[in-house]
PDB file of N, CA and C in Angstrom:
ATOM      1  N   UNK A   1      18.201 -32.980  36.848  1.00  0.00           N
ATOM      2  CA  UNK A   1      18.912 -32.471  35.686  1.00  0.00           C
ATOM      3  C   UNK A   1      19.173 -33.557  34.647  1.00  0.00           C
ATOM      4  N   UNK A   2      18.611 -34.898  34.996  1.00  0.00           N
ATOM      5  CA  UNK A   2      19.087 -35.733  33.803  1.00  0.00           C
ATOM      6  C   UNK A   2      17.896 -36.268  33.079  1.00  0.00           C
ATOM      7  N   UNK A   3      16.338 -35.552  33.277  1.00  0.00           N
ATOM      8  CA  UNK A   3      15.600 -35.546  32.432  1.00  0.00           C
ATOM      9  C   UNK A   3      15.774 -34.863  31.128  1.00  0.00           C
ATOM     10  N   UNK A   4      15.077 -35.182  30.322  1.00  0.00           N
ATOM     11  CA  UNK A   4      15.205 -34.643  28.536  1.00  0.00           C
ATOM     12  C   UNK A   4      15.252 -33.187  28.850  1.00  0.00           C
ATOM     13  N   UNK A   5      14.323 -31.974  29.338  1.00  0.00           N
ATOM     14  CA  UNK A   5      14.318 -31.033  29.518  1.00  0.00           C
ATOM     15  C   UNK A   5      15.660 -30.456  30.461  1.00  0.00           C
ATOM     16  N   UNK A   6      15.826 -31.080  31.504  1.00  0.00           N
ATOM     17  CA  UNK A   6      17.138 -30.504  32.259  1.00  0.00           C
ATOM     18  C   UNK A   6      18.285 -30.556  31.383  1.00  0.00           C
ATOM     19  N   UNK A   7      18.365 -31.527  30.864  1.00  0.00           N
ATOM     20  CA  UNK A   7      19.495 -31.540  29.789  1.00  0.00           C
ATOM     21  C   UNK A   7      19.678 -30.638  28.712  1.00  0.00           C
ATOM     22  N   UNK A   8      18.535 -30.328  28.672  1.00  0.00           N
ATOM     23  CA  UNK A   8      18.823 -29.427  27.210  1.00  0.00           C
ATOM     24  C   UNK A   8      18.113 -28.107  27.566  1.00  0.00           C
ATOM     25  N   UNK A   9      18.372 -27.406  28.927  1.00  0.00           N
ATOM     26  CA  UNK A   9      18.365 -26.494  29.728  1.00  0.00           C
ATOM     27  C   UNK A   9      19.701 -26.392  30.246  1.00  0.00           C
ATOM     28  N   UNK A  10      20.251 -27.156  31.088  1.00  0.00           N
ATOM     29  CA  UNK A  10      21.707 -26.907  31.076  1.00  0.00           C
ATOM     30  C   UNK A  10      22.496 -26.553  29.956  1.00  0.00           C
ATOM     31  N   UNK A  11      23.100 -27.806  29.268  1.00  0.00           N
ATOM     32  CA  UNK A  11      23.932 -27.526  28.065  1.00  0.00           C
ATOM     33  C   UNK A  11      23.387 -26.325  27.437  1.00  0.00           C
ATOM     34  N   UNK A  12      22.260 -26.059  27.574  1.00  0.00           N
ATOM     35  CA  UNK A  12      22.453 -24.340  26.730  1.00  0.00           C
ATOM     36  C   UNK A  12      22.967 -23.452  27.844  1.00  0.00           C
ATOM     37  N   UNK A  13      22.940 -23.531  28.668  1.00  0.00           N
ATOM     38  CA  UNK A  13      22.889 -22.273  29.652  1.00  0.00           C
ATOM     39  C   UNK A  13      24.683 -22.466  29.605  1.00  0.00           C
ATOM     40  N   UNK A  14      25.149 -23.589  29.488  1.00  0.00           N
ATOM     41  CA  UNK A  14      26.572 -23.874  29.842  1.00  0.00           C
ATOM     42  C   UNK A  14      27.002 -23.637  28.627  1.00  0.00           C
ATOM     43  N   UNK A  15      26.296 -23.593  27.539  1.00  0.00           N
ATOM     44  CA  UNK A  15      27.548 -22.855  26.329  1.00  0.00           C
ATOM     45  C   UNK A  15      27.281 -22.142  26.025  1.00  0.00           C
ATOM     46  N   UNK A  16      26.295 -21.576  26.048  1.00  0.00           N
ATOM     47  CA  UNK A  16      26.320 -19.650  26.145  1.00  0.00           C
ATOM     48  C   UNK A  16      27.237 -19.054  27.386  1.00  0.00           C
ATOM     49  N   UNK A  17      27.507 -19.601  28.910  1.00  0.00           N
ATOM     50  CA  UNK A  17      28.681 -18.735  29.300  1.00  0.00           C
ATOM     51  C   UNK A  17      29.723 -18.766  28.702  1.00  0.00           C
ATOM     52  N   UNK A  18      29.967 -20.014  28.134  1.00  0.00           N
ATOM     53  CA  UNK A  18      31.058 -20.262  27.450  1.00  0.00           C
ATOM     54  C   UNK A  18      32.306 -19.107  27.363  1.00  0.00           C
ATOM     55  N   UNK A  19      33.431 -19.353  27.601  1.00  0.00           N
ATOM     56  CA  UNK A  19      34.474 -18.086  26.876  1.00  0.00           C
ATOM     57  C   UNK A  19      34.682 -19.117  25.504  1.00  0.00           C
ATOM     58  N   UNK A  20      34.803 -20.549  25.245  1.00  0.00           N
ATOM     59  CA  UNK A  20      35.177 -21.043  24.236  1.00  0.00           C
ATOM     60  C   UNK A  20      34.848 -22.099  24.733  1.00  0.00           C
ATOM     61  N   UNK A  21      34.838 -23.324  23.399  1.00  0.00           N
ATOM     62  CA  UNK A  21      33.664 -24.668  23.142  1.00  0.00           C
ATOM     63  C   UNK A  21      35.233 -25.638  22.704  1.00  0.00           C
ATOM     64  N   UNK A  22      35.509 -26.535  23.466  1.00  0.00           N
ATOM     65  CA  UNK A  22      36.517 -28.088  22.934  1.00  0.00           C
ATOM     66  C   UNK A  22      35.576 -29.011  22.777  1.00  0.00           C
ATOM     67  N   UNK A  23      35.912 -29.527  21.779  1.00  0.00           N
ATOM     68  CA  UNK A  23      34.636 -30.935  21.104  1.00  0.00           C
ATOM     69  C   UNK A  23      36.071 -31.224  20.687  1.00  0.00           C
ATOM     70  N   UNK A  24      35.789 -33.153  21.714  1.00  0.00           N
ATOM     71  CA  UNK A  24      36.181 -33.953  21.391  1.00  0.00           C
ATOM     72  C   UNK A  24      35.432 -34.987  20.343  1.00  0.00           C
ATOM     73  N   UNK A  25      36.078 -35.048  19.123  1.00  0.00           N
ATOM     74  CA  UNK A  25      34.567 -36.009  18.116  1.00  0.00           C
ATOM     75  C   UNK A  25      35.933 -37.323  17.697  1.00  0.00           C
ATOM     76  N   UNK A  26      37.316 -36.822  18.229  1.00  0.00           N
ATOM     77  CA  UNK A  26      38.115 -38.105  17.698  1.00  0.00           C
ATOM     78  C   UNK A  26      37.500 -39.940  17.964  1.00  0.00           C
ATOM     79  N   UNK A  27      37.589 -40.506  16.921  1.00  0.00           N
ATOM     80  CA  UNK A  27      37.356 -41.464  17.303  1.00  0.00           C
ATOM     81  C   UNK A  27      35.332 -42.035  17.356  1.00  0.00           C
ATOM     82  N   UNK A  28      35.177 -40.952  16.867  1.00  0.00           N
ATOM     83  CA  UNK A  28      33.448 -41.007  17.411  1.00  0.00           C
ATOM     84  C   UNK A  28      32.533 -41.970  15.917  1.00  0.00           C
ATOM     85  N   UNK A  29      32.149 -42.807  16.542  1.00  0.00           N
ATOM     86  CA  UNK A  29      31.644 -43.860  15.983  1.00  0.00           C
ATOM     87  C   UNK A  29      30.214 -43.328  15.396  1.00  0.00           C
ATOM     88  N   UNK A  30      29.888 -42.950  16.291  1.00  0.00           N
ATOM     89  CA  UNK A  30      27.972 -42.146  15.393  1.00  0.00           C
ATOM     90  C   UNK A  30      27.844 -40.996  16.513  1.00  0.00           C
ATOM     91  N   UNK A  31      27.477 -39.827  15.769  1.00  0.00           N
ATOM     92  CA  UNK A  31      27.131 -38.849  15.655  1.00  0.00           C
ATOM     93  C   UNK A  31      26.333 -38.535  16.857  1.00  0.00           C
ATOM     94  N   UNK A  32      27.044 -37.784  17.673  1.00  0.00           N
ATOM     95  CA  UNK A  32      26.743 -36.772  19.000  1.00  0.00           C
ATOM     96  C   UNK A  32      25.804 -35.800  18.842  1.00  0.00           C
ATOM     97  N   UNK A  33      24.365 -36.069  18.845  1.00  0.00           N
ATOM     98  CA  UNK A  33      23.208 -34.933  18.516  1.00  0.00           C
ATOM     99  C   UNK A  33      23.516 -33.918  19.451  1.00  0.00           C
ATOM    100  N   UNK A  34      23.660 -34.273  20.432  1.00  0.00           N
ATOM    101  CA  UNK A  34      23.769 -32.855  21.712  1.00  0.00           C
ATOM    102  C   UNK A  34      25.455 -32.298  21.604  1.00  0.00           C
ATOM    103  N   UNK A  35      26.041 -33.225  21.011  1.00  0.00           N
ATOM    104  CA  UNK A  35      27.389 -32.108  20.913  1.00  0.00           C
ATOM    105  C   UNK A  35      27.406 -31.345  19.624  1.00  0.00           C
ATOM    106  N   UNK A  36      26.305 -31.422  18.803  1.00  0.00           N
ATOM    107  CA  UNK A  36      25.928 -31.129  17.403  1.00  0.00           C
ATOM    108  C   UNK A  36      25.215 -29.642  18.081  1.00  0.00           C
ATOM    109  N   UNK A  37      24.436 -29.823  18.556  1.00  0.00           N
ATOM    110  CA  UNK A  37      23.523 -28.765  19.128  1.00  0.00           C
ATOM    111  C   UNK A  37      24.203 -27.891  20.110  1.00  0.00           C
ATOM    112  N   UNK A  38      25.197 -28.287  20.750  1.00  0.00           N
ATOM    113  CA  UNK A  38      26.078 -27.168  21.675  1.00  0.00           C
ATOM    114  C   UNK A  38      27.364 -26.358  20.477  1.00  0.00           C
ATOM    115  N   UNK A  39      27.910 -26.980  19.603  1.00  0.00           N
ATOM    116  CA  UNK A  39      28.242 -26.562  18.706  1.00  0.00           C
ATOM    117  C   UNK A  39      27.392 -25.566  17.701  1.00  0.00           C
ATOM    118  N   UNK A  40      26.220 -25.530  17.437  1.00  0.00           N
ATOM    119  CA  UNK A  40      25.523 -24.576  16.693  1.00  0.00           C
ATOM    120  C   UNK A  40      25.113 -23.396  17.505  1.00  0.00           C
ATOM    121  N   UNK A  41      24.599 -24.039  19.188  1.00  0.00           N
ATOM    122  CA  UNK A  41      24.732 -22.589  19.662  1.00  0.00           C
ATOM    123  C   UNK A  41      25.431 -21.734  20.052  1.00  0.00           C
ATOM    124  N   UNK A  42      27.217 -22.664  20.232  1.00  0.00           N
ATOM    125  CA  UNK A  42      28.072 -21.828  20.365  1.00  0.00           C
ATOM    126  C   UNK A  42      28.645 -20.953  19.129  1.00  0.00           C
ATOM    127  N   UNK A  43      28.263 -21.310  18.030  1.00  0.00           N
ATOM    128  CA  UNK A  43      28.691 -20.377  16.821  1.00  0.00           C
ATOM    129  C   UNK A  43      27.414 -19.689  16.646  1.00  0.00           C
ATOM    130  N   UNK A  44      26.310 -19.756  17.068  1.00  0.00           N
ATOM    131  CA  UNK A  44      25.370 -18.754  16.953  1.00  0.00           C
ATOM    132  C   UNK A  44      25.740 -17.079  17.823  1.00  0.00           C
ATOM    133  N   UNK A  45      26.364 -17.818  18.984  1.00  0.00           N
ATOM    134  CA  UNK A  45      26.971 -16.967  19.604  1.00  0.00           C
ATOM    135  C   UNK A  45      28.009 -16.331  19.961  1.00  0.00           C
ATOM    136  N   UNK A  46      29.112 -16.599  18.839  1.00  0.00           N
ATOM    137  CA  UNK A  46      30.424 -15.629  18.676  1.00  0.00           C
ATOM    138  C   UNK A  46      31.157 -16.680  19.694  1.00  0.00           C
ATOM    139  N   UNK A  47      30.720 -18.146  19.746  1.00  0.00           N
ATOM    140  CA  UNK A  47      32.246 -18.156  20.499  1.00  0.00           C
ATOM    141  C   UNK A  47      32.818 -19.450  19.648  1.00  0.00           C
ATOM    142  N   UNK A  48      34.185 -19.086  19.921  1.00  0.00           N
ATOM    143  CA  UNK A  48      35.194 -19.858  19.121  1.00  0.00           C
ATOM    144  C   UNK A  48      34.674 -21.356  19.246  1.00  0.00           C
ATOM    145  N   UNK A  49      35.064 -22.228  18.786  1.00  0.00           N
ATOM    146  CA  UNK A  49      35.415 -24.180  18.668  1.00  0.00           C
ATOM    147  C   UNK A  49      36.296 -24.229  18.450  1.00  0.00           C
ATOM    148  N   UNK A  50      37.344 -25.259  19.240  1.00  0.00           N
ATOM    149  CA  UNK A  50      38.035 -25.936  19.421  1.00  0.00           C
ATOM    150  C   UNK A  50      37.835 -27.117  18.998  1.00  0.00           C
ATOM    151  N   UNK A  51      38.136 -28.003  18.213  1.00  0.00           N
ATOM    152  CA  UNK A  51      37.566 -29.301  17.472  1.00  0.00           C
ATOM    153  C   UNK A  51      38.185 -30.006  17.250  1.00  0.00           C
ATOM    154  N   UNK A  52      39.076 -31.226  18.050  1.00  0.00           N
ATOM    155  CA  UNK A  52      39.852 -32.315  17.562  1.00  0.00           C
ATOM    156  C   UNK A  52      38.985 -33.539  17.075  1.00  0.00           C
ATOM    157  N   UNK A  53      39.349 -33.368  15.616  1.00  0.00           N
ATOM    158  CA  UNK A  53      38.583 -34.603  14.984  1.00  0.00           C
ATOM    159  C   UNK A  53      39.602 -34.989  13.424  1.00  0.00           C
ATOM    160  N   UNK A  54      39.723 -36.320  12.707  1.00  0.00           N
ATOM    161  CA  UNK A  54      40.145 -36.596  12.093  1.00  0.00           C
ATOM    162  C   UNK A  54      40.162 -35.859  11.175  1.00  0.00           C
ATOM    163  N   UNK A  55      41.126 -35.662   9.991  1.00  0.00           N
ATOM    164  CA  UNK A  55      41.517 -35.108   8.853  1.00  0.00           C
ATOM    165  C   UNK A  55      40.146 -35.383   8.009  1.00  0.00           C
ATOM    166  N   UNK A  56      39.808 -36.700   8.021  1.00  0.00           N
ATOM    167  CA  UNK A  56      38.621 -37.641   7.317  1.00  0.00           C
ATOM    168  C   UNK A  56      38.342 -39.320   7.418  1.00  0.00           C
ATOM    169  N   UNK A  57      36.846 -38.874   7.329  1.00  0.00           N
ATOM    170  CA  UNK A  57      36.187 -40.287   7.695  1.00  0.00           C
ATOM    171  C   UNK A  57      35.376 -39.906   9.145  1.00  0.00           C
ATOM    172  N   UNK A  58      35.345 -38.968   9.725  1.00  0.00           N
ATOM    173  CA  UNK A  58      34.253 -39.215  10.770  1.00  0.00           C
ATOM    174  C   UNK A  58      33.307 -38.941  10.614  1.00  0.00           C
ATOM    175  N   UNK A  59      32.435 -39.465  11.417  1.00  0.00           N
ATOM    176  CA  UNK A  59      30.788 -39.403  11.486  1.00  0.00           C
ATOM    177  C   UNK A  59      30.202 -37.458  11.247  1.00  0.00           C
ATOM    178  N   UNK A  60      30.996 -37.078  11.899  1.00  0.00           N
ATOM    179  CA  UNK A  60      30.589 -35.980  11.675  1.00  0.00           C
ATOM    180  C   UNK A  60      31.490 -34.798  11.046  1.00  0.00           C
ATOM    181  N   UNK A  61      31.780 -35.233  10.139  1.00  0.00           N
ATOM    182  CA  UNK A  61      32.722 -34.228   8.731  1.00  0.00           C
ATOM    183  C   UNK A  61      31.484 -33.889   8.254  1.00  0.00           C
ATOM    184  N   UNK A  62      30.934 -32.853   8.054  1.00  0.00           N
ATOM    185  CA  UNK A  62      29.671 -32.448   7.694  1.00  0.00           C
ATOM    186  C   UNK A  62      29.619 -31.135   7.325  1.00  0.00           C
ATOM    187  N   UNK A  63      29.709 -30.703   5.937  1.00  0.00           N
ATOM    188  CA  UNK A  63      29.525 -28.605   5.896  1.00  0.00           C
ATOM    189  C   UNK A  63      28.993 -28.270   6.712  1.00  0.00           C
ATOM    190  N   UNK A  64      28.082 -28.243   7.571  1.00  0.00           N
ATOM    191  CA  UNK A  64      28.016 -26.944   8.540  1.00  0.00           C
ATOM    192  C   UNK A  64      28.639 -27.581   9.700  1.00  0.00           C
ATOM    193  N   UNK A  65      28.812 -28.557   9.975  1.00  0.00           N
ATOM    194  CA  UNK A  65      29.517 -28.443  11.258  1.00  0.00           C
ATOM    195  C   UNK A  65      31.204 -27.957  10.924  1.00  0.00           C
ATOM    196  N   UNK A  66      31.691 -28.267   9.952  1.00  0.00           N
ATOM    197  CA  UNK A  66      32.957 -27.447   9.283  1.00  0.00           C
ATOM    198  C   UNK A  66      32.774 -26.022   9.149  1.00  0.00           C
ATOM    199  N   UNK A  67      31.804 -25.896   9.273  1.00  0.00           N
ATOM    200  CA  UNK A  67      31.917 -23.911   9.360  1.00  0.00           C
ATOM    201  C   UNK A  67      31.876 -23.323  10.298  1.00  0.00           C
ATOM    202  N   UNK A  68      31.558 -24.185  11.424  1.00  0.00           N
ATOM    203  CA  UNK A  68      31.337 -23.963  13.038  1.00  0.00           C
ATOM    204  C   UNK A  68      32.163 -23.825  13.538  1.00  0.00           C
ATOM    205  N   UNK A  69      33.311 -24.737  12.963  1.00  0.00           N
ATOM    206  CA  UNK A  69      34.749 -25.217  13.874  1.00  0.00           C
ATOM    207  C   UNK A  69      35.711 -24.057  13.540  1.00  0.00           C
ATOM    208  N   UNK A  70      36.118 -23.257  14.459  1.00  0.00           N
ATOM    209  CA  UNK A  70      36.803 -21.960  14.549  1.00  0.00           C
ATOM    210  C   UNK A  70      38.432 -22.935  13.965  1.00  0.00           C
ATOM    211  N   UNK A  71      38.864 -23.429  14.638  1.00  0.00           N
ATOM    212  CA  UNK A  71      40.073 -24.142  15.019  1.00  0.00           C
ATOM    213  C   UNK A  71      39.955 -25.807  14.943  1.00  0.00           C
ATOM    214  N   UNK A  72      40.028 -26.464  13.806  1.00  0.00           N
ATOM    215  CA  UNK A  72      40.576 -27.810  13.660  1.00  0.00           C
ATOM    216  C   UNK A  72      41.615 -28.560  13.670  1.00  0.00           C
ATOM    217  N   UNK A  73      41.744 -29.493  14.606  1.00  0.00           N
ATOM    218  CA  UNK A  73      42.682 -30.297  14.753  1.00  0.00           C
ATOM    219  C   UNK A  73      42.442 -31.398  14.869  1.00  0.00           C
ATOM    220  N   UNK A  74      43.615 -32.523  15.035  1.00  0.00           N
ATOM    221  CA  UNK A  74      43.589 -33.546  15.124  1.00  0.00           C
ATOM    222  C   UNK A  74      44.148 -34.241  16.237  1.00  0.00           C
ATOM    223  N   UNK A  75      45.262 -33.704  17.049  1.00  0.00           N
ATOM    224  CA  UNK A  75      45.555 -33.855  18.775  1.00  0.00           C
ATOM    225  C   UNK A  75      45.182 -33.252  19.800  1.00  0.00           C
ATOM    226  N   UNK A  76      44.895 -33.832  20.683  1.00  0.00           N
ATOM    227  CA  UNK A  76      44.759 -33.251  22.140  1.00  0.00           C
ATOM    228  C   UNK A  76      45.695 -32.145  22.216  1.00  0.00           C
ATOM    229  N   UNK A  77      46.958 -32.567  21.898  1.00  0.00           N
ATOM    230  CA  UNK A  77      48.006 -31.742  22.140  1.00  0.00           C
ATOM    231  C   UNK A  77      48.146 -30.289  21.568  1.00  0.00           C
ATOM    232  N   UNK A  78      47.317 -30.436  20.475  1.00  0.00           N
ATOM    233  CA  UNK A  78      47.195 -29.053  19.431  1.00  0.00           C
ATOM    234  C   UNK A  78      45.950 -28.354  20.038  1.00  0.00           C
ATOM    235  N   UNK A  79      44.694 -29.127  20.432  1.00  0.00           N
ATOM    236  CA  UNK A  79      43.937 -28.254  20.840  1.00  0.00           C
ATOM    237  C   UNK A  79      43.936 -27.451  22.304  1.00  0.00           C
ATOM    238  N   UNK A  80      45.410 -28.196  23.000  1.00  0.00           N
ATOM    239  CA  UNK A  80      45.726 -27.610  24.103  1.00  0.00           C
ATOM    240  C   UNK A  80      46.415 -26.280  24.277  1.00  0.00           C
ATOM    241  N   UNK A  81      47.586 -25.743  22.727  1.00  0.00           N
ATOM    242  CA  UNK A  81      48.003 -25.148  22.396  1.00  0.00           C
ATOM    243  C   UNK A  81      47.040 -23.781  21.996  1.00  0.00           C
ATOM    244  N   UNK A  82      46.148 -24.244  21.698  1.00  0.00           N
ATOM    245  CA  UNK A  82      44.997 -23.161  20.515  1.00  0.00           C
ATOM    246  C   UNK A  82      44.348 -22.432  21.820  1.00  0.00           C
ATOM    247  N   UNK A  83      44.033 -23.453  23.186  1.00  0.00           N
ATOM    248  CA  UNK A  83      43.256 -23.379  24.138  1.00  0.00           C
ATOM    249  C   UNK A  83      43.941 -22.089  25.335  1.00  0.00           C
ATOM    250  N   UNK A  84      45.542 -22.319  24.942  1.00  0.00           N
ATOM    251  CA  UNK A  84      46.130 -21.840  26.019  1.00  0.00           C
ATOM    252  C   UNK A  84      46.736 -20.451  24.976  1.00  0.00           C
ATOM    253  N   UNK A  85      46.512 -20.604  24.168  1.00  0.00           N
ATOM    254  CA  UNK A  85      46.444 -19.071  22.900  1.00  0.00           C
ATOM    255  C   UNK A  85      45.646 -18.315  23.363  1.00  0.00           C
ATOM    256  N   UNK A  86      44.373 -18.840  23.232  1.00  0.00           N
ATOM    257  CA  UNK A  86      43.176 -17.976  23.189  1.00  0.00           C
ATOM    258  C   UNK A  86      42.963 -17.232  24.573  1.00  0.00           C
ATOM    259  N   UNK A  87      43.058 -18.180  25.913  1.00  0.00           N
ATOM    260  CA  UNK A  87      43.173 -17.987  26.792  1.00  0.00           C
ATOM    261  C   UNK A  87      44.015 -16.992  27.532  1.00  0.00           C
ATOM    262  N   UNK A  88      45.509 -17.357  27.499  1.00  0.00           N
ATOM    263  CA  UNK A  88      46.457 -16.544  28.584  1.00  0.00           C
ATOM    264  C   UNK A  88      47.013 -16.048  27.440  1.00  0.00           C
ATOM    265  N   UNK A  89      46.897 -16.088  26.096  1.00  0.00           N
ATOM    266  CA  UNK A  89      48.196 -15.257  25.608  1.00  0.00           C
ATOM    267  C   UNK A  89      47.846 -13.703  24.772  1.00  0.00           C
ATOM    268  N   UNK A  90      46.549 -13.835  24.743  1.00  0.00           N
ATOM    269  CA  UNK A  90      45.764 -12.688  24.277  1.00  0.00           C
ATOM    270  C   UNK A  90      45.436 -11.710  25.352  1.00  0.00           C
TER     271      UNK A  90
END
């Protein structure tokens, strides 16, 4: 599973079950192609993002990945809140 193909056979198969997608990008120095790509197929497919990443200045503040992100934040603590919304309180 940690050849090029297993990898990008899993991560799809794992965010299409998805009930919902947390991307951690705080702090991210250069740009996560495969968390770029689990993010597009999870909004291809109706499911929410969860997205703690800076207000501004990261690598990946980017229009479409901003249209992806259901729910932006900037703490752990907030996306734990959004997480446990979506989850047990609905």
């Amino acid at each position: 599973m940690s050849c090029q193909r297993g990898i990008m056979v899993r991560d799809h198969f794992d965010t299409k079950r998805a009930t919902l997608l947390v991307v951690n990008l705080l702090g991210a120095e250069k740009v996560s192609i495969g968390t770029v790509m689990e993010m597009a197929w999870a909004w291809d497919n109706g499911i929410p993002i969860v997205c703690m990443i800076e207000a501004e200045g990261n690598v990946h503040d980017h229009p479409m990945l901003r249209e992806t992100i259901g729910f932006r934040v900037e703490t752990r603590q907030e996306a734990l809140h959004i997480v446990q919304t979506i989850l047990w309180d609905s």
